[in-house]
C-alpha atoms as a PDB file:
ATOM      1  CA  UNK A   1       0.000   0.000   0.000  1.00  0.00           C
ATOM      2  CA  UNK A   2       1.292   3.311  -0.690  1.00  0.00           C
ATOM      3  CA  UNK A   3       0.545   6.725   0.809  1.00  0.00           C
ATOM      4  CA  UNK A   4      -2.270   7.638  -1.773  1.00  0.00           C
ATOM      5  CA  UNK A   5      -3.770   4.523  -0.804  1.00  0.00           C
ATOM      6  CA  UNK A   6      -4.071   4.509   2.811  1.00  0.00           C
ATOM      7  CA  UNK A   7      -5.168   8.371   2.455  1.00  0.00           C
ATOM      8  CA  UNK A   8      -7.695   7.186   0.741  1.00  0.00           C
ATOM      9  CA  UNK A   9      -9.262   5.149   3.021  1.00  0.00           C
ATOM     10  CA  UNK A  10      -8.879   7.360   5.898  1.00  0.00           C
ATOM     11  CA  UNK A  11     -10.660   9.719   4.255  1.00  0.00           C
ATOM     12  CA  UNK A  12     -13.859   6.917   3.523  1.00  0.00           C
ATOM     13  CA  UNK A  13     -14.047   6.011   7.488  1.00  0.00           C
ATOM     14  CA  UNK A  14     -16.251   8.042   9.753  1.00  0.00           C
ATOM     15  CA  UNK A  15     -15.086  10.054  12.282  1.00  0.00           C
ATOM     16  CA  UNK A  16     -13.962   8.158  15.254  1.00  0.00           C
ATOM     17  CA  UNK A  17     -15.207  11.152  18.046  1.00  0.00           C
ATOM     18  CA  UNK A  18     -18.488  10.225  16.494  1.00  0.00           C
ATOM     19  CA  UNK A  19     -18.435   6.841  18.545  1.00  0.00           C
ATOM     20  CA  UNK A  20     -16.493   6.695  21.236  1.00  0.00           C
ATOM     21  CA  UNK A  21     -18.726   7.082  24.430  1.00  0.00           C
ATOM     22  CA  UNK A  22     -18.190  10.446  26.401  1.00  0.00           C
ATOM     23  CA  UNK A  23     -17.102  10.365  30.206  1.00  0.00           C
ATOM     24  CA  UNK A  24     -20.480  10.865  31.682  1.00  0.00           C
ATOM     25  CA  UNK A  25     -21.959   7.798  29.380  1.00  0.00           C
ATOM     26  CA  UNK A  26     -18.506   6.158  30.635  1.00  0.00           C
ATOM     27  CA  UNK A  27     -19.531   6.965  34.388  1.00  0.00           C
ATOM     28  CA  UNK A  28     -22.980   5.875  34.046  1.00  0.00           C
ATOM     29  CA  UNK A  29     -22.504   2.433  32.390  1.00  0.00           C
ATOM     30  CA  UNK A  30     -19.361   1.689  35.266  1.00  0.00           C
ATOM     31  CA  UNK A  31     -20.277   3.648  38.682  1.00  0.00           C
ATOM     32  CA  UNK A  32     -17.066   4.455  40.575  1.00  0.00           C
ATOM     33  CA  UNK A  33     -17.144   2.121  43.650  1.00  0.00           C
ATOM     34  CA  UNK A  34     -15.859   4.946  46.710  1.00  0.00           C
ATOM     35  CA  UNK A  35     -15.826   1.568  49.091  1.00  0.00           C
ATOM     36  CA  UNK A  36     -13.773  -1.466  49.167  1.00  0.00           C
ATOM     37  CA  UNK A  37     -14.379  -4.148  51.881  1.00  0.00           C
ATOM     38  CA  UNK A  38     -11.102  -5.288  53.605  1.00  0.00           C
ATOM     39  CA  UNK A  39     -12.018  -8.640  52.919  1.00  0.00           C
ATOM     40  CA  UNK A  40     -12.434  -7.937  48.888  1.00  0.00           C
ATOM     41  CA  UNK A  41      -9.044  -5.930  49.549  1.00  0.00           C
ATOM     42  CA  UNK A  42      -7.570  -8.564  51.433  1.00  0.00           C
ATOM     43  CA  UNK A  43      -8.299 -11.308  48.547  1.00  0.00           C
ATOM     44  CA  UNK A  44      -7.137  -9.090  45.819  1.00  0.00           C
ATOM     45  CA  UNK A  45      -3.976  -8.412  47.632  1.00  0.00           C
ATOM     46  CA  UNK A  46      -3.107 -11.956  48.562  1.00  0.00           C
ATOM     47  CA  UNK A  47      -3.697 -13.140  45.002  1.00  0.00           C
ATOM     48  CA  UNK A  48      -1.094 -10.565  43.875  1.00  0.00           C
ATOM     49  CA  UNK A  49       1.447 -11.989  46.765  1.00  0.00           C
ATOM     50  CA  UNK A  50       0.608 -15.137  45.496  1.00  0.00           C
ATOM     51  CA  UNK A  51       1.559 -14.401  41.873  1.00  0.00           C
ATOM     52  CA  UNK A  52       4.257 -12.245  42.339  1.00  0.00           C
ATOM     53  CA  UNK A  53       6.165 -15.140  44.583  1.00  0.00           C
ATOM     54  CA  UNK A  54       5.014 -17.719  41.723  1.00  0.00           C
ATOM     55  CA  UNK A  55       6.650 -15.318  39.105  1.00  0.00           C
ATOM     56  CA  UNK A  56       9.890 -14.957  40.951  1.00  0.00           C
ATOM     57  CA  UNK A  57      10.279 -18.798  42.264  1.00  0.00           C
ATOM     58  CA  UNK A  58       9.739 -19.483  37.964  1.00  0.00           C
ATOM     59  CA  UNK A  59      12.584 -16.814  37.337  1.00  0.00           C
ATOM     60  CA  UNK A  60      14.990 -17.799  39.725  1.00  0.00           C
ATOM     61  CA  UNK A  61      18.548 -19.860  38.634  1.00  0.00           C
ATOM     62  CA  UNK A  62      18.291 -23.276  40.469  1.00  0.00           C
ATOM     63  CA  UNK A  63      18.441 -26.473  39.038  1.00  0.00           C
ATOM     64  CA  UNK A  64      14.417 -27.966  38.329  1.00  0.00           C
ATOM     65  CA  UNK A  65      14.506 -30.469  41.355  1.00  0.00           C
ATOM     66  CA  UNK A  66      15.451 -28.140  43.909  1.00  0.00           C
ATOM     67  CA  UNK A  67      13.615 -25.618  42.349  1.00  0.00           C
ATOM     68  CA  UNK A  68      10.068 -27.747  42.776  1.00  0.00           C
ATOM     69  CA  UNK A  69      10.791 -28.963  46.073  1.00  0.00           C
ATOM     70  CA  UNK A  70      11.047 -24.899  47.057  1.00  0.00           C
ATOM     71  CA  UNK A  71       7.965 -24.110  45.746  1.00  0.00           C
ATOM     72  CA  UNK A  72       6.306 -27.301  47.640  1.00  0.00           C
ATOM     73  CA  UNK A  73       8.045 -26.132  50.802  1.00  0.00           C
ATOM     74  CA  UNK A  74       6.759 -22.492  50.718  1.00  0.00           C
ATOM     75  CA  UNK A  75       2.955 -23.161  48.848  1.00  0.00           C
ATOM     76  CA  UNK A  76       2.560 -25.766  52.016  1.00  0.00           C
ATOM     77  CA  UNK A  77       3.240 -23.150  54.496  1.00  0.00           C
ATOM     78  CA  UNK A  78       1.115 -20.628  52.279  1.00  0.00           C
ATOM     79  CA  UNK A  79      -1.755 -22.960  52.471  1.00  0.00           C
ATOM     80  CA  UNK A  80      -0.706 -23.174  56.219  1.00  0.00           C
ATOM     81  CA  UNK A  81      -1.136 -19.112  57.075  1.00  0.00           C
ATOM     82  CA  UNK A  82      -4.125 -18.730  54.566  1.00  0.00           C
ATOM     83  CA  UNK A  83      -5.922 -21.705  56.688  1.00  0.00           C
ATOM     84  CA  UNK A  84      -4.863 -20.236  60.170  1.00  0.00           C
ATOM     85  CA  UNK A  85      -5.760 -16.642  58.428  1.00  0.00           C
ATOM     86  CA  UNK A  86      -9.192 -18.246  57.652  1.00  0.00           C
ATOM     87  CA  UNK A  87      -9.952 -19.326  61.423  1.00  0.00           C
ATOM     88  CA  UNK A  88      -9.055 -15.809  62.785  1.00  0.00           C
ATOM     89  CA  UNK A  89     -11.327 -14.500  60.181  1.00  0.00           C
ATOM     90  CA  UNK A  90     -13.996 -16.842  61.027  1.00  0.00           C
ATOM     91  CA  UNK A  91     -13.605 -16.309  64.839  1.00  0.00           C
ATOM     92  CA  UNK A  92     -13.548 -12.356  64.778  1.00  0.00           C
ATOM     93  CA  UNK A  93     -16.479 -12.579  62.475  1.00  0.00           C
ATOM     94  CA  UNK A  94     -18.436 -14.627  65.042  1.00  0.00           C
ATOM     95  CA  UNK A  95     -17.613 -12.180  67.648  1.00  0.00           C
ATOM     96  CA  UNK A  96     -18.932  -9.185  66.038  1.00  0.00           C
ATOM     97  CA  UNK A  97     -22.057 -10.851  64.928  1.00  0.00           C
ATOM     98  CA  UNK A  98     -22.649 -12.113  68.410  1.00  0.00           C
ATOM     99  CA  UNK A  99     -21.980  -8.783  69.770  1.00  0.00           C
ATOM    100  CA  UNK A 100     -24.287  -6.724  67.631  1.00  0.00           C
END
């Protein structure tokens, strides 16, 4: 394609400020949430942490074998806080309801 060409067909397509939404039709179809519960927080952030230590175990220079038992090593003690993180949860939930 050469210049004259793609001129050309620039010129034949419509206006692209014609369709793209404005920033009230923007804020309308996807309301700004102003509140985040600590518990929606708390998932988002852990799945990061999980990620992120995924990503860097992958990327690290050991031999496979050692590498795998690692990542055994440190998802069982993962699994190990996120259960014992689960229980506190649970507990400090039961309080408050049983104290409103």
């Amino acid at each position: 394609m050469n210049l004259a060409t793609l001129t050309d067909l620039a010129s034949r397509l419509p206006a692209l400020s014609v369709h793209l939404p404005t920033q009230s039709q923007i804020s309308r179809l996807f309301p700004a949430r102003t509140h985040r519960s600590s518990a929606e927080f708390a998932a988002v952030f852990t799945l990061g942490l999980l990620v992120g230590a995924a990503t860097a175990l992958l990327n690290a220079r050991k031999p496979g074998k050692e590498l795998r038992r690692e990542i055994g090593e440190r998802a069982g003690k993962l699994r190990e806080r996120a259960r014992e993180s689960i229980r506190a949860n649970g507990d400090a939930r039961q309080e408050r309801s049983a104290n409103v």
